[in-house]
Protein backbone atom coordinates (compact mmCIF):
# COMPACT_ATOMS: atom_id res chain seq x y z
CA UNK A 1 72.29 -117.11 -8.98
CA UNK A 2 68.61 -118.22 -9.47
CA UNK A 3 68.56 -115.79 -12.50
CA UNK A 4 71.35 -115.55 -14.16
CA UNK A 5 72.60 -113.30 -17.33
CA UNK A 6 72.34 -115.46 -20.34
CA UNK A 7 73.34 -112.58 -22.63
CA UNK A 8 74.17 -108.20 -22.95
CA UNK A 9 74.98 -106.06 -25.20
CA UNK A 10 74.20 -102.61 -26.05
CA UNK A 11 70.32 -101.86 -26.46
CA UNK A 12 68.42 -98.98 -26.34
CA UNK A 13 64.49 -97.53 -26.20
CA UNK A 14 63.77 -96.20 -29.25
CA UNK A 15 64.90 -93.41 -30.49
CA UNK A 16 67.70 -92.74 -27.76
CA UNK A 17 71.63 -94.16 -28.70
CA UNK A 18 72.42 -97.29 -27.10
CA UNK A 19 75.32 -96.39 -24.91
CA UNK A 20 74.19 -98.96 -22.53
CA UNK A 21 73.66 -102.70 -21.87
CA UNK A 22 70.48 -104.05 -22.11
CA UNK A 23 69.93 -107.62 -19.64
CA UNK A 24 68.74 -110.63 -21.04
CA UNK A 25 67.87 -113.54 -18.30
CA UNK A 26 65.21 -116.62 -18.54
CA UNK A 27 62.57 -114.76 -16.58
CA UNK A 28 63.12 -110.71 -17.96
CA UNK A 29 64.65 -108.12 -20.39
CA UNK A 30 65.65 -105.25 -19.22
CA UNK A 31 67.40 -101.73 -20.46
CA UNK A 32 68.25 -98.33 -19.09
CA UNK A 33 65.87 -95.54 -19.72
CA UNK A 34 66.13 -91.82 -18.78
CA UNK A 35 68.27 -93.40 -16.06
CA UNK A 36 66.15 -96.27 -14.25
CA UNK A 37 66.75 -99.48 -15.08
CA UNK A 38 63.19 -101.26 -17.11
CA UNK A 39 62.05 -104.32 -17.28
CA UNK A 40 59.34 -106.64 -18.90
CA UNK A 41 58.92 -110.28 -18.55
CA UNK A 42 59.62 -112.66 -21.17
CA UNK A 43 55.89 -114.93 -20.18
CA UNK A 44 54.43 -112.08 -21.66
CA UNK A 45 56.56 -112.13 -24.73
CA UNK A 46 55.86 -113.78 -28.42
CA UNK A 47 58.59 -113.14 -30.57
CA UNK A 48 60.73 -110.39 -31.86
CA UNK A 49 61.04 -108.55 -35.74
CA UNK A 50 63.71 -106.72 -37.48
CA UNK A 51 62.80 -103.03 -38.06
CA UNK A 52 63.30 -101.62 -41.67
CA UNK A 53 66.33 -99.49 -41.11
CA UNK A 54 64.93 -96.10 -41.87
CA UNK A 55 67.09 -94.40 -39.03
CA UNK A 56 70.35 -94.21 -38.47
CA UNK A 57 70.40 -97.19 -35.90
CA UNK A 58 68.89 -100.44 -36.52
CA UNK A 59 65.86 -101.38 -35.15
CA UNK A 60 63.92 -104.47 -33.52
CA UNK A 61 60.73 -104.60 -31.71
CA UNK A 62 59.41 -107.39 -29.30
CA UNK A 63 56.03 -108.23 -29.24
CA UNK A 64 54.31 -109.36 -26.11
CA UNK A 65 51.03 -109.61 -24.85
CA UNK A 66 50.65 -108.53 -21.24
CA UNK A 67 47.08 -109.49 -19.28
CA UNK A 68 45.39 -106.18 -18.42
CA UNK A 69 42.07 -105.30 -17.19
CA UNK A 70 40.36 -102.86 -19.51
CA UNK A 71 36.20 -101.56 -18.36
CA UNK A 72 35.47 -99.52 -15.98
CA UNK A 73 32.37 -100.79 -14.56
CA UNK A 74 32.54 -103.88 -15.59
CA UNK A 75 35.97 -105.06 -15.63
CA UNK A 76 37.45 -107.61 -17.58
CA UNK A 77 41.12 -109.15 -17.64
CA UNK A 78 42.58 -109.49 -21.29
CA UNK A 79 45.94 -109.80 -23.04
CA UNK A 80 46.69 -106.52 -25.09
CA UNK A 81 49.23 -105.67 -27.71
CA UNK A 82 52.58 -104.12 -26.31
CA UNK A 83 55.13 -103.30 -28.31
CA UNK A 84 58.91 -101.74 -27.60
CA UNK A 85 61.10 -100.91 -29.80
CA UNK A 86 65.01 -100.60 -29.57
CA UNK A 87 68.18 -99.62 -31.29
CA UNK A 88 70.96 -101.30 -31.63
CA UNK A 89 74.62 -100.28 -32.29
CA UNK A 90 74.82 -101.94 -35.30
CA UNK A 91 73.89 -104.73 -36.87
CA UNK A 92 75.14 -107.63 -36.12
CA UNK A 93 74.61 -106.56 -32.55
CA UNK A 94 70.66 -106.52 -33.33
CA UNK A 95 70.70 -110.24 -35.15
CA UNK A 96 72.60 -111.00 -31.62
CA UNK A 97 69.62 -109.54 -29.78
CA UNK A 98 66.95 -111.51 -32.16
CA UNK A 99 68.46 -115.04 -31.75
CA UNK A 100 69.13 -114.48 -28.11
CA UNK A 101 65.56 -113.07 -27.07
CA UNK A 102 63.85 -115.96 -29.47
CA UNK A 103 65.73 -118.62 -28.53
CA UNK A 104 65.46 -117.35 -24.83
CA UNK A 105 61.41 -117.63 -25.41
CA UNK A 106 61.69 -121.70 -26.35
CA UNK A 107 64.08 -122.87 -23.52
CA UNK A 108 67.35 -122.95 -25.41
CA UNK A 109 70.97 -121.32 -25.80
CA UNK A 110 71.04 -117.72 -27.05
CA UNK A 111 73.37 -118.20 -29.84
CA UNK A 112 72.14 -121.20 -31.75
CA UNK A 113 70.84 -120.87 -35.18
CA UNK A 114 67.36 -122.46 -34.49
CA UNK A 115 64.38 -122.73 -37.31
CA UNK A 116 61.05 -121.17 -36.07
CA UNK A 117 58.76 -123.91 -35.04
CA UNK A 118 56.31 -124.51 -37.76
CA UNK A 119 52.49 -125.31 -36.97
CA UNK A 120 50.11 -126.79 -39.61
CA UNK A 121 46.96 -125.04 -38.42
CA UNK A 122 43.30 -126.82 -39.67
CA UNK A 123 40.24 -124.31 -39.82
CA UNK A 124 36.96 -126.41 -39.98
CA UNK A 125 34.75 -123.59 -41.03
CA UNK A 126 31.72 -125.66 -41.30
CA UNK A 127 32.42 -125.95 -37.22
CA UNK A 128 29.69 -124.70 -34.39
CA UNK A 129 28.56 -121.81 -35.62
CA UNK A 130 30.89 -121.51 -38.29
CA UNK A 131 32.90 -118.99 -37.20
CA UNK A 132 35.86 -120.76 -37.14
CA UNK A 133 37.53 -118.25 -39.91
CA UNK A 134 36.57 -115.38 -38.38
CA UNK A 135 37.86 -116.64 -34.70
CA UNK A 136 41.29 -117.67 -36.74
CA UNK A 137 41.31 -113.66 -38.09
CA UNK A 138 41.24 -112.40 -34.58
CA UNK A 139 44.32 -114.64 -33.38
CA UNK A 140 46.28 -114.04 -36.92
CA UNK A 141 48.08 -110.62 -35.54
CA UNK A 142 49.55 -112.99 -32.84
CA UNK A 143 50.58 -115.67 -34.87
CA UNK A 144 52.51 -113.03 -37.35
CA UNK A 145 54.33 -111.45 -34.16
CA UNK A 146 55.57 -114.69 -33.32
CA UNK A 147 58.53 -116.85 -33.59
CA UNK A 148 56.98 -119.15 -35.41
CA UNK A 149 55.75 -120.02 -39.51
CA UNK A 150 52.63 -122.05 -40.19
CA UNK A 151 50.04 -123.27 -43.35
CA UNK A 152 46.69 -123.32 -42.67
CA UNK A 153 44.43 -125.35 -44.50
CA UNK A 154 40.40 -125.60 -44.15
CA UNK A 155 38.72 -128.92 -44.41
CA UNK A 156 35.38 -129.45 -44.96
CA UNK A 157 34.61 -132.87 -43.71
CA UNK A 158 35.80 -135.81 -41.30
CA UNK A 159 37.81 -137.17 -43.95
CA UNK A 160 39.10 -134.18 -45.10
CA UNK A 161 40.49 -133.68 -41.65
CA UNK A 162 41.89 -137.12 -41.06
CA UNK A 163 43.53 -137.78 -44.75
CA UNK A 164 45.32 -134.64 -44.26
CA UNK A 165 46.74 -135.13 -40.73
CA UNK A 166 47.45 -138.69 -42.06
CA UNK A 167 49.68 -137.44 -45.03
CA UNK A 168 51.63 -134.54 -42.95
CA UNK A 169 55.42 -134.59 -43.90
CA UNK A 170 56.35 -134.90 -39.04
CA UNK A 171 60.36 -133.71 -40.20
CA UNK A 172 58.14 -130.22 -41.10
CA UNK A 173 55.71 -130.07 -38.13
CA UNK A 174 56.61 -128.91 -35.14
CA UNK A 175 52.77 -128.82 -33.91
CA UNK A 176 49.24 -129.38 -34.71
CA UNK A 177 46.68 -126.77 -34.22
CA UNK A 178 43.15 -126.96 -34.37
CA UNK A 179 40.73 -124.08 -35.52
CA UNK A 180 37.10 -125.39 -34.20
CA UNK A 181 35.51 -128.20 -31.95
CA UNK A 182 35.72 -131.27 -30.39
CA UNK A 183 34.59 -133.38 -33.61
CA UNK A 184 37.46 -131.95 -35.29
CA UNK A 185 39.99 -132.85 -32.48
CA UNK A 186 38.63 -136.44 -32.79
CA UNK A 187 39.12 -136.47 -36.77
CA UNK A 188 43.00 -135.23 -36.33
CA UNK A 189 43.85 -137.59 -33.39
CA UNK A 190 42.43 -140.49 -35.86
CA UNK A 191 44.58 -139.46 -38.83
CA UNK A 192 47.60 -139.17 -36.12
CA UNK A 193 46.90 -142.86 -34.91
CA UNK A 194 45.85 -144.18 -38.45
CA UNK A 195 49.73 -143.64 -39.82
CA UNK A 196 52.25 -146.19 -39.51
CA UNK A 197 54.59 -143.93 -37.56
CA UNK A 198 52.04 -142.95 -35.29
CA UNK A 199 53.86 -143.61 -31.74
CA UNK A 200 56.06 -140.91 -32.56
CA UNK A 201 53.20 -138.76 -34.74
CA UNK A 202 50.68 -139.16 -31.59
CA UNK A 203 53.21 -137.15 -29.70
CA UNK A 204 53.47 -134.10 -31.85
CA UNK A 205 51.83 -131.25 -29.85
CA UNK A 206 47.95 -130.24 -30.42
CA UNK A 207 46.33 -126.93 -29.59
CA UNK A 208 43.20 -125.96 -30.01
CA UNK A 209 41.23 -122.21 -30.64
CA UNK A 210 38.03 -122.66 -29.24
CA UNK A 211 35.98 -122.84 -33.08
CA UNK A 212 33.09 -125.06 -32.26
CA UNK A 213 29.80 -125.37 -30.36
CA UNK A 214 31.47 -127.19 -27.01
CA UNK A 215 35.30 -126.45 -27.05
CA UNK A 216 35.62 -128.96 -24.30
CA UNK A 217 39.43 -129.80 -24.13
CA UNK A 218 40.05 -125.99 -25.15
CA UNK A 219 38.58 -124.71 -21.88
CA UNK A 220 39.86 -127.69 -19.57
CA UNK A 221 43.61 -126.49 -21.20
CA UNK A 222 42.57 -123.06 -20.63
CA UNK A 223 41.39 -123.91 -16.79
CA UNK A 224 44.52 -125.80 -16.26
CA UNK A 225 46.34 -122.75 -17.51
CA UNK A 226 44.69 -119.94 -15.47
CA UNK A 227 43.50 -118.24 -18.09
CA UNK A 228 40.26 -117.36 -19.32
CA UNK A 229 37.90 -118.53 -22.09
CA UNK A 230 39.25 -116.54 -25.18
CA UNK A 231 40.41 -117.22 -28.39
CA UNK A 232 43.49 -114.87 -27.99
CA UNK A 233 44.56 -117.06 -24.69
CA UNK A 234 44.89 -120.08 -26.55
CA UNK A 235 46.82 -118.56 -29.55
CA UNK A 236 48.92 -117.65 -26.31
CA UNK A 237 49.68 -120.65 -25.17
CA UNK A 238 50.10 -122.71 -28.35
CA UNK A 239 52.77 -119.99 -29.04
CA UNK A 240 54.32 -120.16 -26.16
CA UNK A 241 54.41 -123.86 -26.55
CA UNK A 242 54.36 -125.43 -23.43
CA UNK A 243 53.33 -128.92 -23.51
CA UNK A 244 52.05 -131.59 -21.23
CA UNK A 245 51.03 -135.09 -21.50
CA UNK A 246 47.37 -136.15 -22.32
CA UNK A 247 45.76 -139.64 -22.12
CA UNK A 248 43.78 -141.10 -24.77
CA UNK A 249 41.14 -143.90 -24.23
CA UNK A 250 41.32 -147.31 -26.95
CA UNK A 251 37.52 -147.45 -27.82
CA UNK A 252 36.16 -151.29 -29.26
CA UNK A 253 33.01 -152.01 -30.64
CA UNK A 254 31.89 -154.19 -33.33
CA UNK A 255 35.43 -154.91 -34.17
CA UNK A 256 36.48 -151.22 -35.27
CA UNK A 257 39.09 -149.94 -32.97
CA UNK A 258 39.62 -146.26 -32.74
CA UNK A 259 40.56 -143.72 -29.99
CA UNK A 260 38.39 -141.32 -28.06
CA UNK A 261 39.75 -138.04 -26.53
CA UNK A 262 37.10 -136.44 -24.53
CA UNK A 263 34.22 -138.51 -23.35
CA UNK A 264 31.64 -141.19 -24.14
CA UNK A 265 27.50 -140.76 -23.31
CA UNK A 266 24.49 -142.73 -23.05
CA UNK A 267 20.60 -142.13 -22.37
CA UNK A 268 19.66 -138.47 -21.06
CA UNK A 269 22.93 -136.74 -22.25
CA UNK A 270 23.44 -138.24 -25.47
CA UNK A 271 19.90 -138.05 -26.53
CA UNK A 272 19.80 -134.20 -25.51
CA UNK A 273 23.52 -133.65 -27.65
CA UNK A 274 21.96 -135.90 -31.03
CA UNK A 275 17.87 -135.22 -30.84
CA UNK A 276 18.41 -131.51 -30.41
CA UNK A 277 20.27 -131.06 -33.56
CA UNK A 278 17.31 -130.20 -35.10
CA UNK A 279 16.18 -127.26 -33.19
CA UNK A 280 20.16 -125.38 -33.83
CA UNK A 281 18.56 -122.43 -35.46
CA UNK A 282 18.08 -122.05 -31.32
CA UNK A 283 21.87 -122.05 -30.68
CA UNK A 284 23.05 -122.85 -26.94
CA UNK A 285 18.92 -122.66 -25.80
CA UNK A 286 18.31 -125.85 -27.68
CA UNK A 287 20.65 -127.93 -25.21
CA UNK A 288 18.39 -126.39 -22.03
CA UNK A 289 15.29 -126.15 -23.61
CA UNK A 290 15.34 -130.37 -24.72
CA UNK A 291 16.78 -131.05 -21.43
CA UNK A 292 14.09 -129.89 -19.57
CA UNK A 293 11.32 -131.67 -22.24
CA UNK A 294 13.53 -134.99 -21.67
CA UNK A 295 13.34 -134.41 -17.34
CA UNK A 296 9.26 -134.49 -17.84
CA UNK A 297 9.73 -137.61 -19.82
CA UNK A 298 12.26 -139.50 -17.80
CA UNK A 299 13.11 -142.06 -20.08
CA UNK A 300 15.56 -145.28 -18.26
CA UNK A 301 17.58 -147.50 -20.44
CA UNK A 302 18.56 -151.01 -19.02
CA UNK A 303 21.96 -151.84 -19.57
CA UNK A 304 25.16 -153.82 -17.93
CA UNK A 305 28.36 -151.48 -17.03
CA UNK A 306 31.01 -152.78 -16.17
CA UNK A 307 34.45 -151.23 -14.81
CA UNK A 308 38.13 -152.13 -13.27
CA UNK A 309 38.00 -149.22 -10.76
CA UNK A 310 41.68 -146.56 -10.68
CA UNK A 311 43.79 -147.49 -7.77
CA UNK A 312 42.19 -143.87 -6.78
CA UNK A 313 38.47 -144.60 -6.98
CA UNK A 314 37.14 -145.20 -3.95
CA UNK A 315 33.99 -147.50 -4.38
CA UNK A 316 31.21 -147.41 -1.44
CA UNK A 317 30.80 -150.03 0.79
CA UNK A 318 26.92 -150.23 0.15
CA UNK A 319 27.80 -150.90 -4.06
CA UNK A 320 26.35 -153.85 -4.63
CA UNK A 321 27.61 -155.05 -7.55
CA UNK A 322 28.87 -158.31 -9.05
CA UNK A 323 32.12 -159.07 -9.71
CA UNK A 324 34.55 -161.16 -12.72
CA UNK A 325 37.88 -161.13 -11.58
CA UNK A 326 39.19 -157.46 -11.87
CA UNK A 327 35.86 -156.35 -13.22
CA UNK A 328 32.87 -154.44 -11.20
CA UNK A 329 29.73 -155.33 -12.61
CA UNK A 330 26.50 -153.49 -12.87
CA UNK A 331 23.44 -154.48 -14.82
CA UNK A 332 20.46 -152.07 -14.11
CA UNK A 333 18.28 -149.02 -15.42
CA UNK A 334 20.11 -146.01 -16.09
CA UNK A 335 18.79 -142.62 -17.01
CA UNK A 336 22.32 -141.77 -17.99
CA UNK A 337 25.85 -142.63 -17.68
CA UNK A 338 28.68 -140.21 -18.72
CA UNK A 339 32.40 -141.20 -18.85
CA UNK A 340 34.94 -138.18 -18.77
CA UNK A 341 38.63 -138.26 -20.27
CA UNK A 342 38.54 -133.98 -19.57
CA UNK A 343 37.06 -132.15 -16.56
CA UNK A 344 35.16 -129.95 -18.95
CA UNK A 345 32.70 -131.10 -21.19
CA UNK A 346 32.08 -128.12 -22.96
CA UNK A 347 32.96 -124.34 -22.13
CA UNK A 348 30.09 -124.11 -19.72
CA UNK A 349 29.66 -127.85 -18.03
CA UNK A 350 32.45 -128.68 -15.62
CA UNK A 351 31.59 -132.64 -15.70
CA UNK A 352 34.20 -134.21 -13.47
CA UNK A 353 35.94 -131.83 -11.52
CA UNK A 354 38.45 -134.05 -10.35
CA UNK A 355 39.43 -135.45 -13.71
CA UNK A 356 42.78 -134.35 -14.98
CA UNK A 357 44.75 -134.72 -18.52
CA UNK A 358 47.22 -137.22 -17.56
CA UNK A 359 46.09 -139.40 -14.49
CA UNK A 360 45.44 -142.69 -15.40
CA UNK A 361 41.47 -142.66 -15.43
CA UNK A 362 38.22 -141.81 -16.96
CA UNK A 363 35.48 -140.32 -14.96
CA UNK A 364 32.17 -142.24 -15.06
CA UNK A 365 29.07 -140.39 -13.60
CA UNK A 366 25.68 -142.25 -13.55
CA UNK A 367 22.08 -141.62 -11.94
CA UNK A 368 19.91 -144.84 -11.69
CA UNK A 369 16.28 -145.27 -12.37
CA UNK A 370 14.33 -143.98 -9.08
CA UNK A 371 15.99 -140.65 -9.44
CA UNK A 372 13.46 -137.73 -9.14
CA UNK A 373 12.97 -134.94 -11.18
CA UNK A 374 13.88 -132.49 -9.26
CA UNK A 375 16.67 -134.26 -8.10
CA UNK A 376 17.89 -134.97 -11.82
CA UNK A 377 17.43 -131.13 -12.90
CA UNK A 378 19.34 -129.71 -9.43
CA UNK A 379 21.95 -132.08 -11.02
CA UNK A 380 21.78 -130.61 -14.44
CA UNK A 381 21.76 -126.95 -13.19
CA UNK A 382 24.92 -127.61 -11.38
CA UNK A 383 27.03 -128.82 -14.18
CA UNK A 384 28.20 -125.39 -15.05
CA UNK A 385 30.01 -124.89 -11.64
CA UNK A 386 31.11 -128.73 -10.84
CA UNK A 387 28.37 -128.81 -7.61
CA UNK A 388 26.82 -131.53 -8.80
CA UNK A 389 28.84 -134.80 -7.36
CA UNK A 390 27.96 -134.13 -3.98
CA UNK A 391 23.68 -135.44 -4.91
CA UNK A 392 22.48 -138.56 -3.58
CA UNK A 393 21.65 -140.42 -6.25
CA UNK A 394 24.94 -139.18 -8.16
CA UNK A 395 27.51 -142.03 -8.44
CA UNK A 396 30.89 -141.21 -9.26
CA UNK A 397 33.38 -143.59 -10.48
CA UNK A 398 37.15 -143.64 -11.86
CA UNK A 399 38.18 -145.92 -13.91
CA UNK A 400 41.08 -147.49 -15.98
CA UNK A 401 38.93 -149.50 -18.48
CA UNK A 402 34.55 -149.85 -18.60
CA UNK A 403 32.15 -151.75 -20.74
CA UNK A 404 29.12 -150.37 -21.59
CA UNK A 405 26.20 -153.14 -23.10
CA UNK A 406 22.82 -151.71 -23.75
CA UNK A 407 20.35 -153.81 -23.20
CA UNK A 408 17.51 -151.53 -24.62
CA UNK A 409 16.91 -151.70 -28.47
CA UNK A 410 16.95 -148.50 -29.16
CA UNK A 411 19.09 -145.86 -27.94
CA UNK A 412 21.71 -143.32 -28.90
CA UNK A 413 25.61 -143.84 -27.71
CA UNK A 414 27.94 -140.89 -28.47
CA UNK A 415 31.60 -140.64 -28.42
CA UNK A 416 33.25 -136.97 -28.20
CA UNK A 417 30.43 -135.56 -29.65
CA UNK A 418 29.30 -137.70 -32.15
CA UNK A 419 26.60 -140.88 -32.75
CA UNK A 420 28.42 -144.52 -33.25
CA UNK A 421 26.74 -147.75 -33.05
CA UNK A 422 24.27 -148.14 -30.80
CA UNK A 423 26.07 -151.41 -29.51
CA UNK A 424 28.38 -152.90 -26.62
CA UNK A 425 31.39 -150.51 -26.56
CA UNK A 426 34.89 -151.01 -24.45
CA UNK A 427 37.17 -148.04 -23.14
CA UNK A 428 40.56 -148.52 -21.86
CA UNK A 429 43.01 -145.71 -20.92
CA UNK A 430 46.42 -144.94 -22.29
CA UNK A 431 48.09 -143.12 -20.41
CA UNK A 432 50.09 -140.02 -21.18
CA UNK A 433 49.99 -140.89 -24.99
CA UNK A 434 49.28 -137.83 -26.61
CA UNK A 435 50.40 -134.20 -25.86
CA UNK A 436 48.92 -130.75 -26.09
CA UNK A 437 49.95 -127.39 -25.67
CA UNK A 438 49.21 -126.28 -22.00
């Protein structure tokens, strides 16, 4: 059977007697009601609760959250509360029901005695906009209907972030999750890798509510997922608790070693991200708006990349470029050069389209001095939708490892979001390291 029982007993719609059995299988619950036989699927379900026995019968109620589309002009596709509640005959018959339903929901045997997975959630409230708390107040009903217990604790800075990941007791923590943006994914993946257990801390499963100003590996999880941009899906999935692999890159430079997650950027990009800080009052505007003032400007920085190509990167035969023994080398003026870990940069800039969380590579885009203006903003305006590989002075590369040497004095590097050194950096790729909820 490709679905087979994995446990019944009697179980009932609330109020009416249970004088039937109720179906429990991997993909469904079902029960009898006024005679026809009901069903709901268990992808949609969270967890189940004990109601107070008020009645005569004991009680339980499972929580799930099916997608529905709710407008009715202009539609939109969310998950919604739903909950049923049953009786039970007595109750031991209703703990039966609780174990076997929650247990059923995390992939193991319907009558072990198995803790609730416990989270240690991190709100950085000082994050994007900071409206990381509030965001975390919308998703809280969720977390409360599910199988699950958690502490939440805000931090306030970098160091905040890292010193507590750093200290976390792993034989409590079943999973990380992280309550704002990108910088704050970078500070908990460097108190992870700064522990002296941390091959087997690295592996202990992060997800991430979108809290921040770019909520890049939030929306490529969410992408990979099917499911949309929302704070509510990605409480979803972290409590559903899928996982999947994720590669990490080892970042050198000035002999600090330290790990990057999402990206690295130099010239045009980076200098857009760091010099429009100072116009945030404008929110999201300030990224377009400095863009464009930067496109009239066209600054070039010269500079020496260098890269051992992915066994899938397919290099053009008309690259010129030198070579030292595995390593392509290109020394030239660059306007900018972007290296992707993630598909998605932010929620709304689809970088490398062809990048995914666990193959091998990082995704290196660069346009070269000689690049027009109107060719470099067509290139920019299609970064929302992923059109923008197919322009002809867009060069695409993946790679396992690259070194980047400026060769201009001044300049801005940034790595997942934030300013390092402006000197010679090294990225190399390790694979499937780290792990996120998915």
């Amino acid at each position: 059977m490709e679905n087979p029982i994995i446990f019944a007993s009697q179980l009932a719609i609330s109020p009416e007697k249970p004088e039937q059995f109720g179906i429990l299988t991997h993909e469904s619950l079902s029960w009898w009601q006024q005679g026809k036989q009901q069903y709901l699927a268990l992808k949609d379900v969270v967890g189940v609760s004990l109601v107070k026995q008020k009645a005569e019968l004991p009680g339980l109620v499972v929580h799930a959250y099916p997608i529905v589309t709710t407008g009715y002009i202009f539609k939109k596709q969310q998950r919604v509360l739903k909950e049923y509640y049953f009786t039970c005959p007595n109750l031991e018959v209703r703990s039966q029901w609780q174990r076997a339903i929650n247990n059923t929901l995390v992939g193991q045997p319907p009558d072990l005695n198995i803790p609730p997975r416990h989270l240690q959630i991190i709100i950085n409230p000082i994050s994007g906009k900071g409206q990381a708390p509030r965001i975390f107040q919308q998703v809280l009903p969720l977390l409360d209907r599910s199988n699950l217990t958690y502490t939440v604790t805000e931090t306030l800075s970098a160091a905040d972030t890292k010193n507590l990941v750093a200290k976390l007791n792993l034989a409590d923590t079943d999973g990380i999750v992280i309550v704002g943006g990108d910088g704050t994914i970078h500070d908990a993946i460097a108190g992870l890798m700064s522990r002296s257990d941390r091959d087997l801390a690295i592996k202990i499963p992060l997800g991430v509510i979108p809290g921040g100003t770019g909520n890049g590996l939030c929306k490529t999880i969410l992408e990979l997922s099917a499911t949309s941009y929302d704070p509510l899906d990605a409480a979803f999935l972290i409590v559903k608790g899928k996982q999947q692999s994720f590669d990490l890159a080892a970042v050198k430079q000035n002999n600090q070693d330290y790990y990057s997650f999402l990206s690295l950027a130099w010239g045009l990009i980076s200098d857009v991200d760091i010099e429009s800080e100072k116009f945030k009052f404008l929110g999201s505007l300030r990224f377009d708006l400095y863009a464009l003032m930067l496109i009239c400007l066209l600054r070039t920085y010269k500079g020496k990349f260098a890269f051992i190509p992915h066994p899938n990167c397919q290099l053009s035969p008309d690259l010129k470029t030198a070579r030292q023994g595995k390593w392509h080398i290109i020394e030239d003026e660059f306007i900018f050069l972007w290296a992707m870990n993630t598909p998605w940069a932010a929620h709304d800039m689809n970088v490398a389209p062809y990048a995914q969380l666990n193959d091998g590579a990082m995704d290196v885009l660069l346009m070269r001095k000689g690049t027009s203006r109107l060719e470099l903003l067509k290139a920019l305006m299609r970064l929302g939708k992923g059109k923008h590989l197919s322009l002809p002075h867009m060069e695409y590369y993946q790679v396992r490892s690259f070194r980047l040497e400026p060769l201009t004095k001044k300049g801005i590097l940034v790595v997942d979001g934030e300013a390092v050194d402006y000197a010679p950096i090294e990225m190399t790729v390790i694979p499937n390291l780290a792990s996120v909820n998915c």
